[in-house]
N, C-alpha and C. Protein backbone atom coordinates (compact mmCIF):
# COMPACT_ATOMS: atom_id res chain seq x y z
N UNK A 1 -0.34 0.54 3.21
CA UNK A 1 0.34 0.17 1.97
C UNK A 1 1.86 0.23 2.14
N UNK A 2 2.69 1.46 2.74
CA UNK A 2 3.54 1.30 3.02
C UNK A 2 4.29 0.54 4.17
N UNK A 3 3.48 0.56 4.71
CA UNK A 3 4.12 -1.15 5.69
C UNK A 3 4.32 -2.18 4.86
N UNK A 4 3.46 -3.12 3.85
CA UNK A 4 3.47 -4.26 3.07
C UNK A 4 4.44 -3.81 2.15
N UNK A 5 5.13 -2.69 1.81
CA UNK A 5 5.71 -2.44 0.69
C UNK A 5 7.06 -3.01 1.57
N UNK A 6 7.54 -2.25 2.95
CA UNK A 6 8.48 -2.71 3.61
C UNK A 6 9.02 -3.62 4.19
N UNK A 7 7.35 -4.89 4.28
CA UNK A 7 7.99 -6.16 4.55
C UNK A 7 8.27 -6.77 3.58
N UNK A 8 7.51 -6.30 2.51
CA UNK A 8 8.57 -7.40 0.79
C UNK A 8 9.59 -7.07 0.85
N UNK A 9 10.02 -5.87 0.87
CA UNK A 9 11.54 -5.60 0.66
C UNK A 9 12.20 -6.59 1.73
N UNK A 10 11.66 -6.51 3.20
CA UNK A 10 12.82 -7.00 4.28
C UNK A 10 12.98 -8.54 3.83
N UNK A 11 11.52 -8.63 3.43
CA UNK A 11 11.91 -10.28 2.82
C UNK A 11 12.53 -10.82 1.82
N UNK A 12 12.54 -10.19 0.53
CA UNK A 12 13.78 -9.98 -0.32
C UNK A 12 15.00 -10.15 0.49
N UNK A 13 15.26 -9.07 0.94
CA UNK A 13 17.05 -9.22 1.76
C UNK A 13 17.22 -10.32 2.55
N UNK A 14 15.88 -10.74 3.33
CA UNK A 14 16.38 -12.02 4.14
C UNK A 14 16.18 -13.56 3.34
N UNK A 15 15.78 -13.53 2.22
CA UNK A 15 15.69 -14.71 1.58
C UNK A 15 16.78 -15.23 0.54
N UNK A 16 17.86 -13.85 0.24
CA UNK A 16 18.39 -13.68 -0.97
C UNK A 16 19.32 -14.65 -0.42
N UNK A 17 20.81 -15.79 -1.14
CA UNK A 17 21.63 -15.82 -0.87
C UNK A 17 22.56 -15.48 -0.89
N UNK A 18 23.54 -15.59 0.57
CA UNK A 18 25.16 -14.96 0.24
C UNK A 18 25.77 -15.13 -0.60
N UNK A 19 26.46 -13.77 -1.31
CA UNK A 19 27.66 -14.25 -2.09
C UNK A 19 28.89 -13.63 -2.06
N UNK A 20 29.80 -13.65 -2.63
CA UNK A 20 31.23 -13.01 -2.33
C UNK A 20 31.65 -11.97 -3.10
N UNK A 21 30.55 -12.02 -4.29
CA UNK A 21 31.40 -10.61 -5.33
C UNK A 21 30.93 -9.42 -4.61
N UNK A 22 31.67 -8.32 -4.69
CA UNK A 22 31.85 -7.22 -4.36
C UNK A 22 30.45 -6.28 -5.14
N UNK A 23 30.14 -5.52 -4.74
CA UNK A 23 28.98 -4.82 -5.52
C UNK A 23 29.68 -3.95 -6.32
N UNK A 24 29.37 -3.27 -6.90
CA UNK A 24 29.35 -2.28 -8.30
C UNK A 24 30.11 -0.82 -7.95
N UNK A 25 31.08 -0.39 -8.27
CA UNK A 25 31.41 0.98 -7.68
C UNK A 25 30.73 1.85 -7.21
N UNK A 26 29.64 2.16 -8.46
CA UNK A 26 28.43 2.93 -8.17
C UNK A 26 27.38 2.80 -9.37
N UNK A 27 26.70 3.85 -9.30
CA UNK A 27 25.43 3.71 -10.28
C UNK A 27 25.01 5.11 -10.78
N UNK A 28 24.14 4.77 -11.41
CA UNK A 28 23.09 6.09 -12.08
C UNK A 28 22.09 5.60 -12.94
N UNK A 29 20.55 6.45 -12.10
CA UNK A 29 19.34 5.86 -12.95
C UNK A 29 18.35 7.03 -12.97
N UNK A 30 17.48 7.01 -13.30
CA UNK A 30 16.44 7.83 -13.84
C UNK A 30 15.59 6.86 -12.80
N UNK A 31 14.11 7.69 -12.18
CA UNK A 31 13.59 7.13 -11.26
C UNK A 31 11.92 7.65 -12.11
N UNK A 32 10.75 6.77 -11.45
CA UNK A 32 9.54 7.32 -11.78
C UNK A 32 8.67 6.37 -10.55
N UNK A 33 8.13 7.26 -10.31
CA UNK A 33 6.96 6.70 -8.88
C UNK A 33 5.98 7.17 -8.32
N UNK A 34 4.71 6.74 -7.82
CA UNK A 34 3.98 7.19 -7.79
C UNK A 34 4.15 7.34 -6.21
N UNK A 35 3.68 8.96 -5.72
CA UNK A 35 3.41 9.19 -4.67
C UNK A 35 1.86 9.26 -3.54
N UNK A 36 1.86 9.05 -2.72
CA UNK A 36 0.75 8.53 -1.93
C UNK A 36 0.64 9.58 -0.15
N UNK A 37 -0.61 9.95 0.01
CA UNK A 37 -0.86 10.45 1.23
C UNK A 37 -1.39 10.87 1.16
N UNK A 38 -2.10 11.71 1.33
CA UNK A 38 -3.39 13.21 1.57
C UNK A 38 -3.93 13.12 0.02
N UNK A 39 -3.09 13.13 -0.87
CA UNK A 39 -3.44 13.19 -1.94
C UNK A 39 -2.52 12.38 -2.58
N UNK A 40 -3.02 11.55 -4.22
CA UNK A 40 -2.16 10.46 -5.27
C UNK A 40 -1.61 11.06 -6.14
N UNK A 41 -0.46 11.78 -6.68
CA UNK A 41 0.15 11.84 -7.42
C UNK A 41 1.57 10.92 -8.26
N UNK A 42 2.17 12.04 -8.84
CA UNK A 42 3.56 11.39 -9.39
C UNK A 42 4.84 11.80 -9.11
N UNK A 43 5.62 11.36 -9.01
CA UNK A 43 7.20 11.88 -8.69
C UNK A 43 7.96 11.33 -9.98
N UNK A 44 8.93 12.03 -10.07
CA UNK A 44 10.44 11.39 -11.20
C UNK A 44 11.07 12.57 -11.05
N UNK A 45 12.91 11.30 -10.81
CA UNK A 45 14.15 12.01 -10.69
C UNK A 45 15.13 11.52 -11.22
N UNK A 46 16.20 11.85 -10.47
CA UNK A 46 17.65 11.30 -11.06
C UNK A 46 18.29 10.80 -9.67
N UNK A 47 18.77 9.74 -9.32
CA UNK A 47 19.70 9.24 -8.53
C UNK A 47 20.89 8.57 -8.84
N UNK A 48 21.87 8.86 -8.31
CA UNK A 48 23.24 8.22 -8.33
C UNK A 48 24.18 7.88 -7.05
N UNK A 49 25.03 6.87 -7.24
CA UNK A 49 25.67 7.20 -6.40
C UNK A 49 27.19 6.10 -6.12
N UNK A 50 28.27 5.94 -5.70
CA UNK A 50 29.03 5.82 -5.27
C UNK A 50 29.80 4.95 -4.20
N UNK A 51 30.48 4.11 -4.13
CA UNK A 51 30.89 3.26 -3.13
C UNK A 51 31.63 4.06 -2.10
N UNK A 52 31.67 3.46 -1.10
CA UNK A 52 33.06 4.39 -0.05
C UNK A 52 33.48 3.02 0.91
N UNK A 53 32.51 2.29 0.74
CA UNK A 53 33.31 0.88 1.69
C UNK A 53 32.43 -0.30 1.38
N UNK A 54 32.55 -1.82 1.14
CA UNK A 54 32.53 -3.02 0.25
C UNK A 54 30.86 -2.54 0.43
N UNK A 55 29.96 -2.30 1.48
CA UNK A 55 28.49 -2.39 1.69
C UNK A 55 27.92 -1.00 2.17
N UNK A 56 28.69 -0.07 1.39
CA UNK A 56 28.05 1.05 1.93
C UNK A 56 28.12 2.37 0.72
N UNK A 57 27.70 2.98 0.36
CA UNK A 57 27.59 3.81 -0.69
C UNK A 57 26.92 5.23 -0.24
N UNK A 58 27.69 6.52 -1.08
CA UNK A 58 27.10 7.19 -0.89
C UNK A 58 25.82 7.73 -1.70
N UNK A 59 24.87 8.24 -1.87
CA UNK A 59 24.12 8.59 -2.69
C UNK A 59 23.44 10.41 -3.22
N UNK A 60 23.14 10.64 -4.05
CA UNK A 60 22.13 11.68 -4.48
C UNK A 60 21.68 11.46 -5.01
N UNK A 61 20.21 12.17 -4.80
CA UNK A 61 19.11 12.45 -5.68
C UNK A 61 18.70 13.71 -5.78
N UNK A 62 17.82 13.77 -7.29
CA UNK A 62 17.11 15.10 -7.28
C UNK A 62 15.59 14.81 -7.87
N UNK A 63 14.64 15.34 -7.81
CA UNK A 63 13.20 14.85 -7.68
C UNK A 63 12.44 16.03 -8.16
N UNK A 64 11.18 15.68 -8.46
CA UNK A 64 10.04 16.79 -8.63
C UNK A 64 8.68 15.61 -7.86
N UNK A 65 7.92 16.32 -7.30
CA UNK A 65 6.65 15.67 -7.16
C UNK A 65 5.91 16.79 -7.59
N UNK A 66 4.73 15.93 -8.47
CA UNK A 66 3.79 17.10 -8.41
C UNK A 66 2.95 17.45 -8.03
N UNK A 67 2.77 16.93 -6.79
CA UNK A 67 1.31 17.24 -5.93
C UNK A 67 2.02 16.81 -4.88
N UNK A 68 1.69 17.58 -3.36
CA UNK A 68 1.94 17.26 -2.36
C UNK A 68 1.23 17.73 -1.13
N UNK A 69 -0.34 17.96 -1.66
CA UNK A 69 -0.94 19.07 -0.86
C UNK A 69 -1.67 18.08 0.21
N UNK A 70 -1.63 18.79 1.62
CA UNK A 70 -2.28 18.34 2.53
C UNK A 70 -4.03 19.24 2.55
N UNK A 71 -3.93 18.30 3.65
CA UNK A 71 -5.63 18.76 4.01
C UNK A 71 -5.63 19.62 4.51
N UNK A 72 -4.75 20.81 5.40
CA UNK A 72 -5.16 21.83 5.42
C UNK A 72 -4.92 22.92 4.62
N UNK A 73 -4.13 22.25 3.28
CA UNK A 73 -4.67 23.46 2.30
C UNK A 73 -5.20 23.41 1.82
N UNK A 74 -6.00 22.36 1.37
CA UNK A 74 -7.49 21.86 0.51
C UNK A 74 -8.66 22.71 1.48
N UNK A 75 -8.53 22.52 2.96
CA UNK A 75 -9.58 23.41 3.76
C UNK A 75 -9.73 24.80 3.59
N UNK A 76 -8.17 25.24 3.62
CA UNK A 76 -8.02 27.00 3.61
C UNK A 76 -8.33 27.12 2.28
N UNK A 77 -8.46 26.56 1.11
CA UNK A 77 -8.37 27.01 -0.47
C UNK A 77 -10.20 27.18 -0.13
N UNK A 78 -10.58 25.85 0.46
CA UNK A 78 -12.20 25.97 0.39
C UNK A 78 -12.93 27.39 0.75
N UNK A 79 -12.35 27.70 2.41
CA UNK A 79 -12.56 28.60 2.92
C UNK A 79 -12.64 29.74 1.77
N UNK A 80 -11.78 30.20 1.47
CA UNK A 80 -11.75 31.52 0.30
C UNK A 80 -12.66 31.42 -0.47
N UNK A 81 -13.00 29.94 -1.47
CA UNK A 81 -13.93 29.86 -2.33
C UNK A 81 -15.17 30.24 -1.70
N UNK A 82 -15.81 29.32 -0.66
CA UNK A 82 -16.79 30.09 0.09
C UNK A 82 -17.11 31.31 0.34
N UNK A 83 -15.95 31.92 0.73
CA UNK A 83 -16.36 33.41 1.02
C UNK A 83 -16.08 34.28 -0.61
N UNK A 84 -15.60 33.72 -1.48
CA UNK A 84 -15.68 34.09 -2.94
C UNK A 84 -16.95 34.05 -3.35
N UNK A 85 -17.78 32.90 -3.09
CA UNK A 85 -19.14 32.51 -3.81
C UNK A 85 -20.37 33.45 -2.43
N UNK A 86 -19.96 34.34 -2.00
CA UNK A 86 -20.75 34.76 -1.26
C UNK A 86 -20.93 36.26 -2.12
N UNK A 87 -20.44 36.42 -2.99
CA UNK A 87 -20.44 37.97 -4.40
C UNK A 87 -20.55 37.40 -5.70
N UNK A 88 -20.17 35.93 -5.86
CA UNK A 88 -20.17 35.49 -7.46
C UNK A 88 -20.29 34.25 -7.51
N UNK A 89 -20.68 34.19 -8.54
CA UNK A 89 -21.90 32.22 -9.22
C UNK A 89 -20.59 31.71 -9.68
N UNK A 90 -20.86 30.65 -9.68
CA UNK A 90 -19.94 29.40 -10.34
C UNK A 90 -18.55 29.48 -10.20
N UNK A 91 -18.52 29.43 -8.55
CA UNK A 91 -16.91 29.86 -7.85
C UNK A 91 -16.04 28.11 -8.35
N UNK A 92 -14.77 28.32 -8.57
CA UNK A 92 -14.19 26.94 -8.55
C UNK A 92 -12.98 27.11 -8.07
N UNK A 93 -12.50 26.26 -7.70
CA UNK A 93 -10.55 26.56 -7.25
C UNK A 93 -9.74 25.47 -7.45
N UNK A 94 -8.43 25.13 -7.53
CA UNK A 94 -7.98 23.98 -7.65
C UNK A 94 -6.89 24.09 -6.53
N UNK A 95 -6.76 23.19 -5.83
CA UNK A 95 -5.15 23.52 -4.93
C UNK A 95 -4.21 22.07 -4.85
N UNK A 96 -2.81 22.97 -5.27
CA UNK A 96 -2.28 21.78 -5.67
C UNK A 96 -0.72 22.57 -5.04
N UNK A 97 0.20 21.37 -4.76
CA UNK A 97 1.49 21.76 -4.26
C UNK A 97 2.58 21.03 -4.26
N UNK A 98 3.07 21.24 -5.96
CA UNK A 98 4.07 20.74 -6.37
C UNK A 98 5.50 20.75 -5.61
N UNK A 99 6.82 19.99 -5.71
CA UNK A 99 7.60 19.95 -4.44
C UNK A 99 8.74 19.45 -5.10
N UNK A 100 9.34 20.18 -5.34
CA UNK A 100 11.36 19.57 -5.71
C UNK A 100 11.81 19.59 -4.89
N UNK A 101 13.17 18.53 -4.48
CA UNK A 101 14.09 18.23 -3.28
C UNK A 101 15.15 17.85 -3.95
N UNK A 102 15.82 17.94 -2.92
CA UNK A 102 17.47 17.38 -3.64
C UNK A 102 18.21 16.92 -2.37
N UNK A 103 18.37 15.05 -2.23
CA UNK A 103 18.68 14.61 -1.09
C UNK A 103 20.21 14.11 -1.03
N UNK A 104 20.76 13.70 0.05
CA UNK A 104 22.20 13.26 -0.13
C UNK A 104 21.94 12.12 0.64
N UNK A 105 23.26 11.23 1.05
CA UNK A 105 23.11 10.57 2.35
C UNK A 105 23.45 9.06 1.81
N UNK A 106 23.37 8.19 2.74
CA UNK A 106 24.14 6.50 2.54
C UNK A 106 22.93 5.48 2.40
N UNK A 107 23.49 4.53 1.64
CA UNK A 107 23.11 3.35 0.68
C UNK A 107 23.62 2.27 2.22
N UNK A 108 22.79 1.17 2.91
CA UNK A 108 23.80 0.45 2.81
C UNK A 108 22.83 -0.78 1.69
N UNK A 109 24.04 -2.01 1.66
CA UNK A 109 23.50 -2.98 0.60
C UNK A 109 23.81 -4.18 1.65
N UNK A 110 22.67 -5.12 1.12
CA UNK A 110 22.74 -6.28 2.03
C UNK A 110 23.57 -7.40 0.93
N UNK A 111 24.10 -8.74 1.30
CA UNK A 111 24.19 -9.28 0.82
C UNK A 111 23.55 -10.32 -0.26
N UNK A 112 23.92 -10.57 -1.64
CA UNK A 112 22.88 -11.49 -2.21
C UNK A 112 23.44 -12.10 -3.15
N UNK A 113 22.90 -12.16 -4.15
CA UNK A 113 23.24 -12.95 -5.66
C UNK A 113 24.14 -12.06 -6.55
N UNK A 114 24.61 -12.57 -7.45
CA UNK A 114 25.10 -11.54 -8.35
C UNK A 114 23.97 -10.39 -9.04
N UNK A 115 22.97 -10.73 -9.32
CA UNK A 115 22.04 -10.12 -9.91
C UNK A 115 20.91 -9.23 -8.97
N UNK A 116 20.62 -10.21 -7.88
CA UNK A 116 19.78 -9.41 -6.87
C UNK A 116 20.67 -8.38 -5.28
N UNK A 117 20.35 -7.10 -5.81
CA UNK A 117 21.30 -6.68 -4.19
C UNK A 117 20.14 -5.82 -3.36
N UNK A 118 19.49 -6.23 -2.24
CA UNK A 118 18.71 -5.22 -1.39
C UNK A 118 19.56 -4.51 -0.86
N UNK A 119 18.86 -3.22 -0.54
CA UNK A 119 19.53 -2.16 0.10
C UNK A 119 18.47 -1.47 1.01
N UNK A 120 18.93 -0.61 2.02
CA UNK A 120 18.42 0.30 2.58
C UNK A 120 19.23 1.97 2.30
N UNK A 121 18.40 2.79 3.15
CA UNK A 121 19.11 4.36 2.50
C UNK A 121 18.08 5.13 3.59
N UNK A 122 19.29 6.56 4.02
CA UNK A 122 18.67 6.93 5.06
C UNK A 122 19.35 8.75 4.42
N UNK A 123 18.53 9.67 4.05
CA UNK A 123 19.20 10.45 3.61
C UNK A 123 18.61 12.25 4.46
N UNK A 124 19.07 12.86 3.81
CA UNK A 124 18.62 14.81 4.30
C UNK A 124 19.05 15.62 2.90
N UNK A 125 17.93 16.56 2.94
CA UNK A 125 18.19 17.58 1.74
C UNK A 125 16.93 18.56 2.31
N UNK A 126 17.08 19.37 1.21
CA UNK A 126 15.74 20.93 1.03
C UNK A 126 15.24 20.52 0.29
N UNK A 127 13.76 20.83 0.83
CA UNK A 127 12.46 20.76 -0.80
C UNK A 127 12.19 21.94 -1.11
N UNK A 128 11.54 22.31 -1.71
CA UNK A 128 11.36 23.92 -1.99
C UNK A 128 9.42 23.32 -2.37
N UNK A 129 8.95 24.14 -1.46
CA UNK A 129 7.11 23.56 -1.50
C UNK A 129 6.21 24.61 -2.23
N UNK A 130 5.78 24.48 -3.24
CA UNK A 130 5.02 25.70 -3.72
C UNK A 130 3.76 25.67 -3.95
N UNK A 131 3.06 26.63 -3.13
CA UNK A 131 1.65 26.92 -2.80
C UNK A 131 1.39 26.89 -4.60
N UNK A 132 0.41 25.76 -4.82
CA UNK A 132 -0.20 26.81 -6.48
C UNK A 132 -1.99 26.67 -6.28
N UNK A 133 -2.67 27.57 -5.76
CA UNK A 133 -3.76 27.73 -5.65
C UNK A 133 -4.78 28.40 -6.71
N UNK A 134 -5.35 28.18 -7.40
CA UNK A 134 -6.06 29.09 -8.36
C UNK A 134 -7.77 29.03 -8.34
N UNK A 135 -8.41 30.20 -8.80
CA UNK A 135 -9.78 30.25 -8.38
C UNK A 135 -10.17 30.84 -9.99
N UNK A 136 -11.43 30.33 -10.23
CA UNK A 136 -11.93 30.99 -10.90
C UNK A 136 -13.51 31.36 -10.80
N UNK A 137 -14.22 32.31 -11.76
CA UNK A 137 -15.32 32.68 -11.40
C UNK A 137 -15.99 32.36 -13.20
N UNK A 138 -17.33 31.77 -13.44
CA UNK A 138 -17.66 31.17 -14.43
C UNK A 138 -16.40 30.57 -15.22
N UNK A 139 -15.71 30.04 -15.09
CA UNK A 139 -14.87 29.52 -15.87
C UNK A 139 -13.62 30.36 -16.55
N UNK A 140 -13.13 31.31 -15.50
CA UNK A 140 -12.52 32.23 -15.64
C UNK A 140 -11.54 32.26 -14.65
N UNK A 141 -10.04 32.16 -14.55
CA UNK A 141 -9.28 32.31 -13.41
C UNK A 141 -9.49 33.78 -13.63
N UNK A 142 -9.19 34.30 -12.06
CA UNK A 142 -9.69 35.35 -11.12
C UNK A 142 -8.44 35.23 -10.36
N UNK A 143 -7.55 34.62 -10.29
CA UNK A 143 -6.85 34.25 -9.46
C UNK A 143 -5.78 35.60 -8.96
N UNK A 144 -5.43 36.22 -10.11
CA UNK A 144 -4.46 37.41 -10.02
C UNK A 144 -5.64 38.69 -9.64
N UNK A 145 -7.17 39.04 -9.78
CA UNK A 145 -7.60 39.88 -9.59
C UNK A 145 -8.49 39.35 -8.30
N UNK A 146 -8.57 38.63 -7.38
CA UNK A 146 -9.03 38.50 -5.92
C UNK A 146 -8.93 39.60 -5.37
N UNK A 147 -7.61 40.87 -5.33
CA UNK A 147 -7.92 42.07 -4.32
C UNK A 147 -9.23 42.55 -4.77
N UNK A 148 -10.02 42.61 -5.90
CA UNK A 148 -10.81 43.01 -6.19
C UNK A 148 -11.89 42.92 -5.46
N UNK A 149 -11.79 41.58 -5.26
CA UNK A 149 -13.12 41.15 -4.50
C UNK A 149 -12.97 41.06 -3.19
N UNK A 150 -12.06 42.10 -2.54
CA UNK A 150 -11.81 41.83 -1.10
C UNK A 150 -10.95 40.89 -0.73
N UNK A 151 -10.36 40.13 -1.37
CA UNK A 151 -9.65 39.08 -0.67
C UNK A 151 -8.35 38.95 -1.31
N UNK A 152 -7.60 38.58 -0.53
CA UNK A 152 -6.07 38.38 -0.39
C UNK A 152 -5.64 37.22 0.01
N UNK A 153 -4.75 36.29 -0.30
CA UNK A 153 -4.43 35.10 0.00
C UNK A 153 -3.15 35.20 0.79
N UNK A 154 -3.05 34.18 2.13
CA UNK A 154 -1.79 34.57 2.74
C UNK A 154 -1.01 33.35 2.32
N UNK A 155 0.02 33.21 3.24
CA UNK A 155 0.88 32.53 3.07
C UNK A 155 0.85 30.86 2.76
N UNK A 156 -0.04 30.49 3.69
CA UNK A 156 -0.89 29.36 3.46
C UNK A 156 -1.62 28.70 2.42
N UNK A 157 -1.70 29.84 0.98
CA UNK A 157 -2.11 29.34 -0.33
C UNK A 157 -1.12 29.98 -1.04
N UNK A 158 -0.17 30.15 -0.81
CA UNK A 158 0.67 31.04 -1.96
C UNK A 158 1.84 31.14 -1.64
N UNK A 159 3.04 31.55 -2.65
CA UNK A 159 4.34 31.33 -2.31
C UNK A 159 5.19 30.42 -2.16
N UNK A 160 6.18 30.30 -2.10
CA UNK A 160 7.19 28.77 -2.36
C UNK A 160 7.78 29.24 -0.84
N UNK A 161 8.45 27.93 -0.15
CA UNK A 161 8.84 27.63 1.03
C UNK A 161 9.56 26.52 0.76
N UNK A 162 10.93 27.03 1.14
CA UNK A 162 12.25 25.89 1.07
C UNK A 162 12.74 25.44 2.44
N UNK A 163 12.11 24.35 2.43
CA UNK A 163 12.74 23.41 3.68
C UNK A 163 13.74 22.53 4.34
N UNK A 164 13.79 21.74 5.30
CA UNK A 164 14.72 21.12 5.20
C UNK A 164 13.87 19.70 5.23
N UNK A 165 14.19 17.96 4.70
CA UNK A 165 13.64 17.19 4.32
C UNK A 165 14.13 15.95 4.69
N UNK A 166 13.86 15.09 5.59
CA UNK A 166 14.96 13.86 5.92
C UNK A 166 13.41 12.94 5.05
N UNK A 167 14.58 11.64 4.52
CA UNK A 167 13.87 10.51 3.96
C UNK A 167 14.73 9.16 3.95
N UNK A 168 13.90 8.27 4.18
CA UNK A 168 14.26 7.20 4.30
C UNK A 168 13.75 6.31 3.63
N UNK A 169 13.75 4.41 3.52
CA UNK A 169 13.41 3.63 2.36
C UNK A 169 14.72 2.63 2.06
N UNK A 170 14.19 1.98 0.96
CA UNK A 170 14.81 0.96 0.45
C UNK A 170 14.52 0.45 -0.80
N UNK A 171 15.18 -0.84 -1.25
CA UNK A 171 14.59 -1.38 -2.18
C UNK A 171 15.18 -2.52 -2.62
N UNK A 172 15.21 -3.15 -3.62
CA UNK A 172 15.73 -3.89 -4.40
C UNK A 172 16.19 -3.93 -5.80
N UNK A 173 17.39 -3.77 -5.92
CA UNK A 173 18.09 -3.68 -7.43
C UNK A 173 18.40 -4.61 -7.73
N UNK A 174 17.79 -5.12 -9.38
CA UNK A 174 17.96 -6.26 -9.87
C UNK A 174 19.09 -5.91 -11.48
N UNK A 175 20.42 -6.54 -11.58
CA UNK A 175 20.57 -6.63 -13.04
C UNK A 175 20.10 -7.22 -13.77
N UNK A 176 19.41 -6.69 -14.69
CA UNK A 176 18.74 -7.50 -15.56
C UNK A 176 19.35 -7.98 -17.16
N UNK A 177 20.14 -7.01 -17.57
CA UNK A 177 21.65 -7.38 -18.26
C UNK A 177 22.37 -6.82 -18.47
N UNK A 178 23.74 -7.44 -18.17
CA UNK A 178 24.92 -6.90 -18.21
C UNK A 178 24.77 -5.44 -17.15
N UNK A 179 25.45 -4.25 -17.58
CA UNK A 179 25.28 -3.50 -16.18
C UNK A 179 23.83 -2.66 -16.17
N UNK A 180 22.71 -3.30 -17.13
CA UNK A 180 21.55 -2.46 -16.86
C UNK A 180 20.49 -3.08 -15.64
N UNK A 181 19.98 -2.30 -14.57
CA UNK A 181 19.73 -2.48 -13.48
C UNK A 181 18.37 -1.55 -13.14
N UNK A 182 17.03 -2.86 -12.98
CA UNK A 182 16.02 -1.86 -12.38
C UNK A 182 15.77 -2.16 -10.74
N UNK A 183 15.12 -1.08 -10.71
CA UNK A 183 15.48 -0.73 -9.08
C UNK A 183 14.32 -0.90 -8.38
N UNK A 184 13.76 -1.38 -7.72
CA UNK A 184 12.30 -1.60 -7.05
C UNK A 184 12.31 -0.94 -5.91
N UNK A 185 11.46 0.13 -5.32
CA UNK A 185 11.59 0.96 -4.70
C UNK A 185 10.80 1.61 -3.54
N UNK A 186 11.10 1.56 -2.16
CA UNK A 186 10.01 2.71 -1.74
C UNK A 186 10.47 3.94 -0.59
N UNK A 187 10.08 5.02 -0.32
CA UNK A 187 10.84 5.92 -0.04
C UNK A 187 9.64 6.21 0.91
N UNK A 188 10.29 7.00 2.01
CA UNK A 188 9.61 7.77 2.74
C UNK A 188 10.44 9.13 3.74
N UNK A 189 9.37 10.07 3.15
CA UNK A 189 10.33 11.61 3.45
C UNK A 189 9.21 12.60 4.04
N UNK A 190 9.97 13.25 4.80
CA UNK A 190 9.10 14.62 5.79
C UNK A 190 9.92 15.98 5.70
N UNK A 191 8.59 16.47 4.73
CA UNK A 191 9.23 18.16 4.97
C UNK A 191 8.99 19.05 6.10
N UNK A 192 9.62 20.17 6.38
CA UNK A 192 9.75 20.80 8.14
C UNK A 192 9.05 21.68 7.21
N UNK A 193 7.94 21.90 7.06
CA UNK A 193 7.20 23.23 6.83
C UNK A 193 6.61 23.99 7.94
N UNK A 194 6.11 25.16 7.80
CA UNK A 194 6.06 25.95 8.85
C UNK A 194 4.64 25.20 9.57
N UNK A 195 3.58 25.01 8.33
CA UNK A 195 2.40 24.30 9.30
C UNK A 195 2.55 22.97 10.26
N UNK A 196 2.08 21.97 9.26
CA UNK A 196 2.04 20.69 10.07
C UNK A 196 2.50 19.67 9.71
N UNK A 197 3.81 20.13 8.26
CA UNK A 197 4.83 19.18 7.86
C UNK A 197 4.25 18.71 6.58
N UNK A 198 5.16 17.99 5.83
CA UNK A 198 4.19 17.43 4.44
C UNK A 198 4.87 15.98 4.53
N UNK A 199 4.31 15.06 4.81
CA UNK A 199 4.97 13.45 4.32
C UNK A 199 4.57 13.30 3.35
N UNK A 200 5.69 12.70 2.79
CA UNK A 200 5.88 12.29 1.18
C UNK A 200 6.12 10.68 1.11
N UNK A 201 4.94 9.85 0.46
CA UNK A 201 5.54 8.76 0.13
C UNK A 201 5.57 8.26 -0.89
N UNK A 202 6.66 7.51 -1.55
CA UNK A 202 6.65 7.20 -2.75
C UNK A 202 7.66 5.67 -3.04
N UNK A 203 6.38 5.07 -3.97
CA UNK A 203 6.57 3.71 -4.73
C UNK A 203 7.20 4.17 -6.40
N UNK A 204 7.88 3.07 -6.72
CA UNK A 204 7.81 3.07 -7.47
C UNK A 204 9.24 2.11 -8.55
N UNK A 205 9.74 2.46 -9.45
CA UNK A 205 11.06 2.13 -10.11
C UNK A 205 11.99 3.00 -11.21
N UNK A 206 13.14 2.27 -10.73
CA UNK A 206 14.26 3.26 -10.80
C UNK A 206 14.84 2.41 -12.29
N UNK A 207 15.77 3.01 -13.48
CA UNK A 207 15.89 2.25 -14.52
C UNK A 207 17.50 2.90 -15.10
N UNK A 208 18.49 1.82 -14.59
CA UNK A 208 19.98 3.01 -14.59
C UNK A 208 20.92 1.93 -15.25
N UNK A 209 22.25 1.99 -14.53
CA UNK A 209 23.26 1.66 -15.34
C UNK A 209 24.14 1.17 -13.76
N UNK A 210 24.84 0.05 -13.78
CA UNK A 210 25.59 0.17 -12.63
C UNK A 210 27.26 0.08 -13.36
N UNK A 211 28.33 0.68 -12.60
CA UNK A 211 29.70 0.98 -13.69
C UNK A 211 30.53 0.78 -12.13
């Protein structure tokens, strides 16, 4: 999916025509997108950002996703439940691993129409990754009383872990009037976690102001 997402975009930029006006100082938009990999969730943030030379801009963002869990914490959450349901009936758990980041880094913009401008963007920031694992027993979280039952959760289901996060992507910003501008979008980012990393990908659109 994310390959086809990246050849529309490249084809956008290579179909658009040249033009001579200068792009926009900078911008600011509100973002919403759906994220994709191990598991389907949602993301929404805030991005902005800034000119520094005719095709190049700087940018930030700040983000929440709310799910970002790989398969080996869906395995290790299982594991526990298993050995939970080996003392008590109607074991359940949910594992989920919500993920804020906050990225920096450069815009460039290709040439186009007044209205259509593709871009690419190559950025680095910290996510902060938080284990949220919960268990319950008949329909009861149990989650805070597990020493009870022998078991202890390590690091691997629990706790927040702040990383470092490079992401990359592109898109296409269209004005649609006057300086309001939606943003067509797709991103792709890797957190350095201690296991086996978390890729983050995310579609979606951005809905701002260019000034």
């Amino acid at each position: 999916m994310k390959h086809a997402i990246a050849a529309a975009l490249a084809g956008m930029a290579l179909t658009c025509p040249a033009y001579a006006q200068e792009p926009a100082k900078g911008y600011i938009e509100g973002v919403a997108q759906s994220t994709f990999g191990n598991v389907t969730s949602q993301s929404y943030g805030v991005e902005g950002g800034f000119s520094i030379a005719s095709r190049l801009q700087i940018f930030g963002e700040v983000a929440h996703a709310n799910d970002t869990a790989t398969a080996s914490l869906a395995t290790s959450a299982q594991v526990i439940a298993g050995a939970l349901s080996q003392t008590q009936s109607n074991v359940g758990y949910n594992a989920e691993q919500p993920t804020t980041f906050g990225l920096g880094g450069i815009r460039f913009l290709f040439p186009a129409s007044a209205k259509i401008e593709p871009y690419v963007r190559v950025g680095a920031g910290v996510a902060s990754v938080q284990k949220n694992v919960t268990y319950t027993v008949n329909g009861t979280d149990v989650t805070g009383n597990l020493p009870q039952y022998g078991i202890v959760l390590g690091t691997d289901l629990s706790g927040t872990e702040t990383k470092m996060m490079l992401d990359f992507g592109g898109g296409v910003s269209w004005a649609v009037w006057q300086k309001l501008v939606v943003d067509l979008q797709y991103r792709y980012g890797h957190v350095f976690t201690d296991d086996e990393g978390i890729n983050i990908s995310r579609a979606g659109i951005g809905i701002g102001i260019r000034f």
